[in-house]
N, C-alpha and C. Protein backbone atom coordinates (compact mmCIF):
# COMPACT_ATOMS: atom_id res chain seq x y z
N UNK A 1 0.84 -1.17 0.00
CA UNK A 1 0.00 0.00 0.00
C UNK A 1 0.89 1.24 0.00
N UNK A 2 0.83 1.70 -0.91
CA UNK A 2 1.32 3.39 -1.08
C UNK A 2 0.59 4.25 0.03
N UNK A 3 1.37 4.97 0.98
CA UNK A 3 0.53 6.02 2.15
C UNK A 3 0.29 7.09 0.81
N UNK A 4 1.32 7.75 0.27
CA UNK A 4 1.36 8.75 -0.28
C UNK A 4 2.24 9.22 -0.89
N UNK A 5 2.12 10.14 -1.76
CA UNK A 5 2.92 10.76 -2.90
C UNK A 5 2.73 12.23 -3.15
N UNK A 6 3.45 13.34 -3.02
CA UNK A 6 3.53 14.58 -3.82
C UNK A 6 4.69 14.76 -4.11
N UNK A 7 4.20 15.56 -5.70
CA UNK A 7 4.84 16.04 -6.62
C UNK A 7 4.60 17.76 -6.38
N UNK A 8 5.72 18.18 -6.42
CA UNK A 8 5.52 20.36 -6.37
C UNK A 8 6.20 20.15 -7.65
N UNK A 9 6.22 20.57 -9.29
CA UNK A 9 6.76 20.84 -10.49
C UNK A 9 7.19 22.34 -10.17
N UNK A 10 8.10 22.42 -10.48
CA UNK A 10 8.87 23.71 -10.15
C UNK A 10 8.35 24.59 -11.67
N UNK A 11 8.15 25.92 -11.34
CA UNK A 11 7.59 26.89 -12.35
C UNK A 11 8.61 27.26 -13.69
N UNK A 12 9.78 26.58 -13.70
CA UNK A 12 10.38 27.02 -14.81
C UNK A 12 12.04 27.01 -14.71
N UNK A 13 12.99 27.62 -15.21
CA UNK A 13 14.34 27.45 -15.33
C UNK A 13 15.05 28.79 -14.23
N UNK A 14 13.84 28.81 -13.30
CA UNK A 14 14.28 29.86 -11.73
C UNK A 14 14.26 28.97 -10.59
N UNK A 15 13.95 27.36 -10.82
CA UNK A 15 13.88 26.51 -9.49
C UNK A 15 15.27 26.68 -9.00
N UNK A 16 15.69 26.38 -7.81
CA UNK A 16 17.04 26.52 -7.14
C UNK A 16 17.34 25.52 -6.48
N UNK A 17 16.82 23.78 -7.39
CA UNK A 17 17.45 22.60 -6.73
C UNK A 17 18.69 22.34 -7.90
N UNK A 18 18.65 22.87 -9.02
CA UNK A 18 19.81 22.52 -10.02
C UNK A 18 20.03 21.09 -10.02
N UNK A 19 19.23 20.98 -10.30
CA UNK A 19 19.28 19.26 -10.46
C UNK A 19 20.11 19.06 -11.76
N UNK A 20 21.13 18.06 -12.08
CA UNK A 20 22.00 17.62 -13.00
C UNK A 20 20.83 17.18 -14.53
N UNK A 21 19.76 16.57 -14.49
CA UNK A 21 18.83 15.97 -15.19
C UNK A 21 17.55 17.04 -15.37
N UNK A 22 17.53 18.15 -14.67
CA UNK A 22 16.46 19.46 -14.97
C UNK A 22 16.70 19.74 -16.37
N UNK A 23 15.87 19.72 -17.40
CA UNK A 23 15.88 20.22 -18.57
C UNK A 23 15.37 21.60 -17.97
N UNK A 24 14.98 22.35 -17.07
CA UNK A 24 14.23 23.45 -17.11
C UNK A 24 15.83 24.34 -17.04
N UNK A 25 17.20 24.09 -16.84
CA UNK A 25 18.27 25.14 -16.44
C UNK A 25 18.87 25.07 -17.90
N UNK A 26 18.20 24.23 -19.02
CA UNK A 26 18.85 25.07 -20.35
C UNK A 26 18.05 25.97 -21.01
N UNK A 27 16.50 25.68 -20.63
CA UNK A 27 15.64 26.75 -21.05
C UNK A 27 15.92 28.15 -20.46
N UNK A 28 16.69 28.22 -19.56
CA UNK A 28 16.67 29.65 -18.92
C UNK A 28 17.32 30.56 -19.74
N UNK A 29 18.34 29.92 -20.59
CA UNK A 29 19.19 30.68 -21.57
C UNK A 29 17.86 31.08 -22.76
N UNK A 30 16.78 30.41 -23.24
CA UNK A 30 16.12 30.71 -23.96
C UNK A 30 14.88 32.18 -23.09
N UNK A 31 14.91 31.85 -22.11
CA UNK A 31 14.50 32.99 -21.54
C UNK A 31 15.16 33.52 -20.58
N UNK A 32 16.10 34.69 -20.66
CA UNK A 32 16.71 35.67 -19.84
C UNK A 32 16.29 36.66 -18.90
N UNK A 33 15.64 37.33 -19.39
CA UNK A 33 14.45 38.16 -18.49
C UNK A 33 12.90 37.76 -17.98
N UNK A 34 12.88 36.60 -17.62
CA UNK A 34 11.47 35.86 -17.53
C UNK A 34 11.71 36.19 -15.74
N UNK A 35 10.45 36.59 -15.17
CA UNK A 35 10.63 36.85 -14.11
C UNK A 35 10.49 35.68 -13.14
N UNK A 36 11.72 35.65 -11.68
CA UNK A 36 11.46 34.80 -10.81
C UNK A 36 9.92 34.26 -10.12
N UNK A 37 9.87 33.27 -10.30
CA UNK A 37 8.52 33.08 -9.55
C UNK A 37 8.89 31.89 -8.77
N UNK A 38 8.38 32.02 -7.66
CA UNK A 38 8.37 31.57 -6.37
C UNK A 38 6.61 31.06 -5.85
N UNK A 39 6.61 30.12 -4.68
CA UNK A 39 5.35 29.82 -4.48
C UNK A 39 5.21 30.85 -3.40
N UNK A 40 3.98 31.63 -3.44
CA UNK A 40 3.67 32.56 -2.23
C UNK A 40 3.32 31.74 -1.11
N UNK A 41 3.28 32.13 -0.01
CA UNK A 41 3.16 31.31 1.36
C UNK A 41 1.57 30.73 1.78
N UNK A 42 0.49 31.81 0.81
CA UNK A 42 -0.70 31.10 1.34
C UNK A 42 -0.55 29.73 0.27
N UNK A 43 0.10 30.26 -0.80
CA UNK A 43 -0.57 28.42 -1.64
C UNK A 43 0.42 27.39 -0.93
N UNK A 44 1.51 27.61 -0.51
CA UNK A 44 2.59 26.83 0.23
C UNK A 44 1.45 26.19 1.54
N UNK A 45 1.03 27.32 2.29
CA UNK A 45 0.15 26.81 3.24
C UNK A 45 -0.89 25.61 3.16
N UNK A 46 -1.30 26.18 1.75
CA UNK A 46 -3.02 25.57 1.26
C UNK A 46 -2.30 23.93 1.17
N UNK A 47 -1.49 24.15 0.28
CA UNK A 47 -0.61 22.41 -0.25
C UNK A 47 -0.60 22.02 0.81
N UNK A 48 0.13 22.43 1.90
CA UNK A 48 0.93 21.74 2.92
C UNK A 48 -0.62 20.68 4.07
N UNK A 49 -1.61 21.68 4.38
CA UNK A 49 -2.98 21.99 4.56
C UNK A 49 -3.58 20.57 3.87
N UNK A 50 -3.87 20.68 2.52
CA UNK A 50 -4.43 19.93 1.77
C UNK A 50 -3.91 18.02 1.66
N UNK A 51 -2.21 18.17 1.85
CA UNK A 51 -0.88 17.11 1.67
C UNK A 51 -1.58 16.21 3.13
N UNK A 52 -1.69 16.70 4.06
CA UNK A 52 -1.72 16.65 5.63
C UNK A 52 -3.26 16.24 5.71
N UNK A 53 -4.39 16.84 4.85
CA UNK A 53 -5.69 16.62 5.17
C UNK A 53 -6.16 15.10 4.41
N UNK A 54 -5.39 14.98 3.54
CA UNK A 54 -5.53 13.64 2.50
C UNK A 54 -4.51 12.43 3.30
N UNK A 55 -3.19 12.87 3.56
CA UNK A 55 -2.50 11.68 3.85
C UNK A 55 -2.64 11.09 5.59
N UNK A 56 -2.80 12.28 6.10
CA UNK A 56 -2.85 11.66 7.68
C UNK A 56 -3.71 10.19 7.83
N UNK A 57 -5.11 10.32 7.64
CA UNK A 57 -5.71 9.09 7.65
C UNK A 57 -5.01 7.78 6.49
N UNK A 58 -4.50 7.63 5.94
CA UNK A 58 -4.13 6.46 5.52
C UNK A 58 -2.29 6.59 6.59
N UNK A 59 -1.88 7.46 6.61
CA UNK A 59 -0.51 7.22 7.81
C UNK A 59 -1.35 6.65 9.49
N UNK A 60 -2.69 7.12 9.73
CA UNK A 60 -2.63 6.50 10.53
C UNK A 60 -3.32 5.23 10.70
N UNK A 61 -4.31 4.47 9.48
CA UNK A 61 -4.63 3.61 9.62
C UNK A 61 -3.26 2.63 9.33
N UNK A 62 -2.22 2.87 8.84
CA UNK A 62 -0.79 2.20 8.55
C UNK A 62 -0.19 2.00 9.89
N UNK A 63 -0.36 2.89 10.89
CA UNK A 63 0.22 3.03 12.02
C UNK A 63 -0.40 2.38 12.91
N UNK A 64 -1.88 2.17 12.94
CA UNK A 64 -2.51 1.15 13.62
C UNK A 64 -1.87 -0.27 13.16
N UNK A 65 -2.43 -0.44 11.84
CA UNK A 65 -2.16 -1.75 11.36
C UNK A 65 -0.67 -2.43 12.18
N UNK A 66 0.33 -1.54 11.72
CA UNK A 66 1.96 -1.46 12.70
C UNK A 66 1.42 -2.33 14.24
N UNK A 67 0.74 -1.11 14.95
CA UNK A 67 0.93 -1.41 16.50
C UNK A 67 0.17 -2.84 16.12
N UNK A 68 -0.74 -3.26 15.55
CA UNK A 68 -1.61 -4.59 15.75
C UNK A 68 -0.35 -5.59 15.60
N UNK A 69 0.33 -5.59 14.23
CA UNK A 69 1.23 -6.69 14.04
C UNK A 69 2.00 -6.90 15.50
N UNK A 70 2.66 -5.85 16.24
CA UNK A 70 3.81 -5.68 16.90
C UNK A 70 3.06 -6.19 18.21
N UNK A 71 1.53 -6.32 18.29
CA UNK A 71 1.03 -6.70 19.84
C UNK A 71 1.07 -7.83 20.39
N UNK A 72 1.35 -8.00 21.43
CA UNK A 72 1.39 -9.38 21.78
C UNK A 72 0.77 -10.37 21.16
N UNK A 73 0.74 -11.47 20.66
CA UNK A 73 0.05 -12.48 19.45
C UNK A 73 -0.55 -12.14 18.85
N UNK A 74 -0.23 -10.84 18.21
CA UNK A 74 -0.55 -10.47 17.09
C UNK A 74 -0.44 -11.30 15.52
N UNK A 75 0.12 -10.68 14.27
CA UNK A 75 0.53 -10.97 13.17
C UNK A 75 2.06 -10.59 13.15
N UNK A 76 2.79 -10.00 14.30
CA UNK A 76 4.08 -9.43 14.15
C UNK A 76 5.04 -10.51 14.08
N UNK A 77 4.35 -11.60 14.74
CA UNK A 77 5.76 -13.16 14.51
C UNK A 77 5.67 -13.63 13.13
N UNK A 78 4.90 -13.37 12.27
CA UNK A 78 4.33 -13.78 10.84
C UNK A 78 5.10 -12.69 9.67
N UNK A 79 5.72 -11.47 10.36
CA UNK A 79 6.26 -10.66 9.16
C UNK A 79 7.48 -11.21 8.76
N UNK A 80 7.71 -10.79 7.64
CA UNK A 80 8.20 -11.42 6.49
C UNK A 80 9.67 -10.10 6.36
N UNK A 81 11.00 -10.68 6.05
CA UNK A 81 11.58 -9.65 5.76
C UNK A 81 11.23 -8.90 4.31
N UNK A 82 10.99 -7.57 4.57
CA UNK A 82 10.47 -6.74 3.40
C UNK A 82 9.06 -6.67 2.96
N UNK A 83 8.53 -7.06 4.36
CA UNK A 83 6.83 -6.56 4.72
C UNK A 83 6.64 -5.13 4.03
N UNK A 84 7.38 -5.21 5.35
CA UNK A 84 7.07 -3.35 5.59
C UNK A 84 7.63 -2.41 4.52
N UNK A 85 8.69 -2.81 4.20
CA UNK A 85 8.98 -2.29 2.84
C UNK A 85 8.26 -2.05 1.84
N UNK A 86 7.55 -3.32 1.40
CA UNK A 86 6.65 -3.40 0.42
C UNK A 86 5.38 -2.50 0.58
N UNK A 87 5.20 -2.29 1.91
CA UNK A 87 3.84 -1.59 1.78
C UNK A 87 3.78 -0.51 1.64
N UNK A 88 5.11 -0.01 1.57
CA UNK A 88 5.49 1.59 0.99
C UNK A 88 4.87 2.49 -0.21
């Protein structure tokens, strides 16, 4: 089981991770004067807000599931190396 996944796509050839594999840092030479853009703090908020309102409940039904295996005669003598891995 996948808990979760986000993706932020950076706005253009002004991101500042310089990643080696960014095609967006040769486009910047095609645009020189294109203005910096940055995420403002309420949409940073809203994401962060939104990331947190979707994933919490599947992190914590994962986290139950966890404490059940790990309880005394539980399913925790039954895990497998690369259980937990897998359910990533």
């Amino acid at each position: 089981m996948k808990l979760f996944q986000l993706l932020i796509k950076p706005a253009g050839p002004d991101c500042n991770l310089r990643c080696g594999y960014c095609f967006y840092l040769r486009a910047g030479t095609v645009f020189p004067h294109h203005p910096v853009h940055r995420m403002g703090r309420d949409v940073l908020e809203e994401m962060i807000r939104q990331f947190f309102h979707h994933a919490l409940p599947r992190l914590r039904r994962r986290a139950a599931e966890i404490r059940r295996m790990e309880a005394p005669g539980g399913a925790g003598s039954q895990i497998q190396p690369g259980d937990l891995a897998a359910a990533r």
